[in-house]
C-alpha atoms as a PDB file:
ATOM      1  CA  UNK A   1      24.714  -8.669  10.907  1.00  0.00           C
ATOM      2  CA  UNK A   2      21.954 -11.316  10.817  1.00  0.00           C
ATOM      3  CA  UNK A   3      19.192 -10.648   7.617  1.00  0.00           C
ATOM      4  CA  UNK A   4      15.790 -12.467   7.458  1.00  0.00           C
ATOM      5  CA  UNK A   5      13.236 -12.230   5.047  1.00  0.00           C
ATOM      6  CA  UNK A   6       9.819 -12.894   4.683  1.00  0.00           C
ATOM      7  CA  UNK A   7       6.923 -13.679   1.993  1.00  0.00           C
ATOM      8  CA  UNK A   8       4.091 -11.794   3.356  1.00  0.00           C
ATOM      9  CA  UNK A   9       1.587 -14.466   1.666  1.00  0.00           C
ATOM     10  CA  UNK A  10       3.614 -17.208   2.855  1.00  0.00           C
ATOM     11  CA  UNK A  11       1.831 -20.117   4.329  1.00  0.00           C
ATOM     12  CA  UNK A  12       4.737 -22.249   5.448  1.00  0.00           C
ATOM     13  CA  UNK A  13       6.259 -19.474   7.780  1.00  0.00           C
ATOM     14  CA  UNK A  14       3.739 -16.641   8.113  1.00  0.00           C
ATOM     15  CA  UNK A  15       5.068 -12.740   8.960  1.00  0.00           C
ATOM     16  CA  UNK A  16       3.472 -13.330  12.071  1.00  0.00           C
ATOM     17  CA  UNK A  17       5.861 -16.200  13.412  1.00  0.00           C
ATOM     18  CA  UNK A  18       8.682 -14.478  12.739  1.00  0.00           C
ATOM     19  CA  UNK A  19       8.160 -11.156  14.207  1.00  0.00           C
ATOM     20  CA  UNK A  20       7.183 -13.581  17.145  1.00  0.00           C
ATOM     21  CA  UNK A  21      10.469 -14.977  17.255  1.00  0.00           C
ATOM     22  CA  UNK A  22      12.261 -11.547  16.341  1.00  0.00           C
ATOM     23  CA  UNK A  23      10.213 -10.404  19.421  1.00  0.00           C
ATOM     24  CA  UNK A  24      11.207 -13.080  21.790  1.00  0.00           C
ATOM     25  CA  UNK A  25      15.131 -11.736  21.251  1.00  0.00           C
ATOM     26  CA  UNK A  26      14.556  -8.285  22.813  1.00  0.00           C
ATOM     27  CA  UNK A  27      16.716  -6.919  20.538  1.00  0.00           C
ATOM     28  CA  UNK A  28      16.921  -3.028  20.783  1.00  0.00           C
ATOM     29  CA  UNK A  29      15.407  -1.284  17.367  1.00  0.00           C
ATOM     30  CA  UNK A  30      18.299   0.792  15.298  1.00  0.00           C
ATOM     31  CA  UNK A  31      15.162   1.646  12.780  1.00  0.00           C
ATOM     32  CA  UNK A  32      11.138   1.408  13.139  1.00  0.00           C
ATOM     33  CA  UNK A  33       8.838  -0.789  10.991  1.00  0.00           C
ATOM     34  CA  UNK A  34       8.354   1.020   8.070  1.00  0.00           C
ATOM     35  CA  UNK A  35       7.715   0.436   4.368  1.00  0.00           C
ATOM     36  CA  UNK A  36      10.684   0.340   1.348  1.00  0.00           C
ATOM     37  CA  UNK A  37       9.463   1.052  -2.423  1.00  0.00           C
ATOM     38  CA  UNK A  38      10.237   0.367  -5.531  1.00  0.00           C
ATOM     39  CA  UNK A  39       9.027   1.712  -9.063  1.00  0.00           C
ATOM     40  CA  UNK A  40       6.744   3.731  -6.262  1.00  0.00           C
ATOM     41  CA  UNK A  41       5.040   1.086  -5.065  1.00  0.00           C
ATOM     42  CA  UNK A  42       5.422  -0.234  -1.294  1.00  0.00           C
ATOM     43  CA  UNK A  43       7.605  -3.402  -1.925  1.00  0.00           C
ATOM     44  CA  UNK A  44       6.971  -4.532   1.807  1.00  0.00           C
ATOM     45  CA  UNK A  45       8.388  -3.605   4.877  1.00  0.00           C
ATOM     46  CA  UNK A  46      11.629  -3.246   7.110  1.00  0.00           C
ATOM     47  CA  UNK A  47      12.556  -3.085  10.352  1.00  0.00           C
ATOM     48  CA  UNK A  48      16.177  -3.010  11.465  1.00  0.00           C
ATOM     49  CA  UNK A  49      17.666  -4.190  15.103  1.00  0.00           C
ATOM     50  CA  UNK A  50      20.578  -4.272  16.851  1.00  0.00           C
ATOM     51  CA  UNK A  51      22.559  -6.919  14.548  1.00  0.00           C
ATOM     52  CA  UNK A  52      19.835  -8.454  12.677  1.00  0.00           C
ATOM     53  CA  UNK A  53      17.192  -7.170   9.780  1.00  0.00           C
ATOM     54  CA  UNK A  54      14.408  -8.195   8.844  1.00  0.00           C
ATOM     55  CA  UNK A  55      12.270  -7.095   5.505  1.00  0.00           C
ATOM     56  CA  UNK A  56       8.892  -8.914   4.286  1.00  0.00           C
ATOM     57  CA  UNK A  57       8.330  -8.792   0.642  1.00  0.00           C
ATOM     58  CA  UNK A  58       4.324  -8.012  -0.386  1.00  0.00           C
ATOM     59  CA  UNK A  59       2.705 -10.421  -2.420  1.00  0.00           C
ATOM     60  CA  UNK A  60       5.470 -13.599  -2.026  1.00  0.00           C
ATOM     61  CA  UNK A  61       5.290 -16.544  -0.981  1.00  0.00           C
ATOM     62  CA  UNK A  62       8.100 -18.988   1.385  1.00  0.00           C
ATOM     63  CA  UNK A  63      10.272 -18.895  -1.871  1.00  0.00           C
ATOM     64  CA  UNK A  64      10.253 -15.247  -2.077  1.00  0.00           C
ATOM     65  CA  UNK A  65      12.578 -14.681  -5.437  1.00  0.00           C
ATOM     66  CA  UNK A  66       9.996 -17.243  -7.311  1.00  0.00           C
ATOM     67  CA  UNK A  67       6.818 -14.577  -6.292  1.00  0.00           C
ATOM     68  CA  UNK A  68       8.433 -11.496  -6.664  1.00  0.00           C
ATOM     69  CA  UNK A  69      11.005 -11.259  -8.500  1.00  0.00           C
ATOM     70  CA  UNK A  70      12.108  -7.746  -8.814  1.00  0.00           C
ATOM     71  CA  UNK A  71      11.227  -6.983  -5.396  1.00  0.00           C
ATOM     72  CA  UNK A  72      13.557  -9.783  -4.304  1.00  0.00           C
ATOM     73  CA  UNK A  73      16.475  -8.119  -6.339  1.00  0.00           C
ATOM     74  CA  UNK A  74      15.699  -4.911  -4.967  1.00  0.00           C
ATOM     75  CA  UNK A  75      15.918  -6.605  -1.233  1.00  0.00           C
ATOM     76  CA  UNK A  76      18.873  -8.746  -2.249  1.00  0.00           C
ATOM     77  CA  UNK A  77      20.661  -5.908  -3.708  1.00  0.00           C
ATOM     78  CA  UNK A  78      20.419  -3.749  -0.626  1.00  0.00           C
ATOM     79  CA  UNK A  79      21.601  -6.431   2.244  1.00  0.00           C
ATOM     80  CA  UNK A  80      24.854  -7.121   0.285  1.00  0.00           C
ATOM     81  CA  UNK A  81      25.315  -3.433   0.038  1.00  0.00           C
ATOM     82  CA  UNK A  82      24.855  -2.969   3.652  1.00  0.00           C
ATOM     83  CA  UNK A  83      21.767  -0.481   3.147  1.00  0.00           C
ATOM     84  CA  UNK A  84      18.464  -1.223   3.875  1.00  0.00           C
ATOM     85  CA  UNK A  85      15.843  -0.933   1.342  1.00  0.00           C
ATOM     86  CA  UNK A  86      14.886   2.089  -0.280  1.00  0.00           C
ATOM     87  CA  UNK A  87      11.851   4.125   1.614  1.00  0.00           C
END
């Protein structure tokens, strides 16, 4: 399964071309946009399709693990254990 990530303050490749090219796939959704948290604060958002994910992290840039680093772990952490990130 394909993952991409995105800085959502990232000026090199914004959120918005991405989900423009996620969009121009027509892949089917598995799981709706919706936020994943952690230490209770929205850590950005997820959405999952039919062989690909994709997750922006909130306040990073294009070199996401630079911004945010714990966020990035968290992220990180749940693609290599096949889970998306917590809600």
């Amino acid at each position: 399964m394909g993952k991409c990530c995105s800085g959502d303050v990232d000026s090199v490749v914004p959120i918005t071309s991405t989900r423009y090219a996620i969009n121009k796939l027509k892949l089917p959704v598995k799981t709706a946009w919706r936020p994943w948290s952690i230490n209770d604060e929205v850590g950005g958002y997820v959405e999952e399709y039919e062989g690909l994910t994709s997750v922006t992290v909130r306040d990073a840039g294009h070199f996401v693990p630079s911004y945010q680093p714990a966020r990035a772990l968290t992220m990180i952490s749940s693609f290599l254990q096949g889970v998306l990130p917590p809600p």
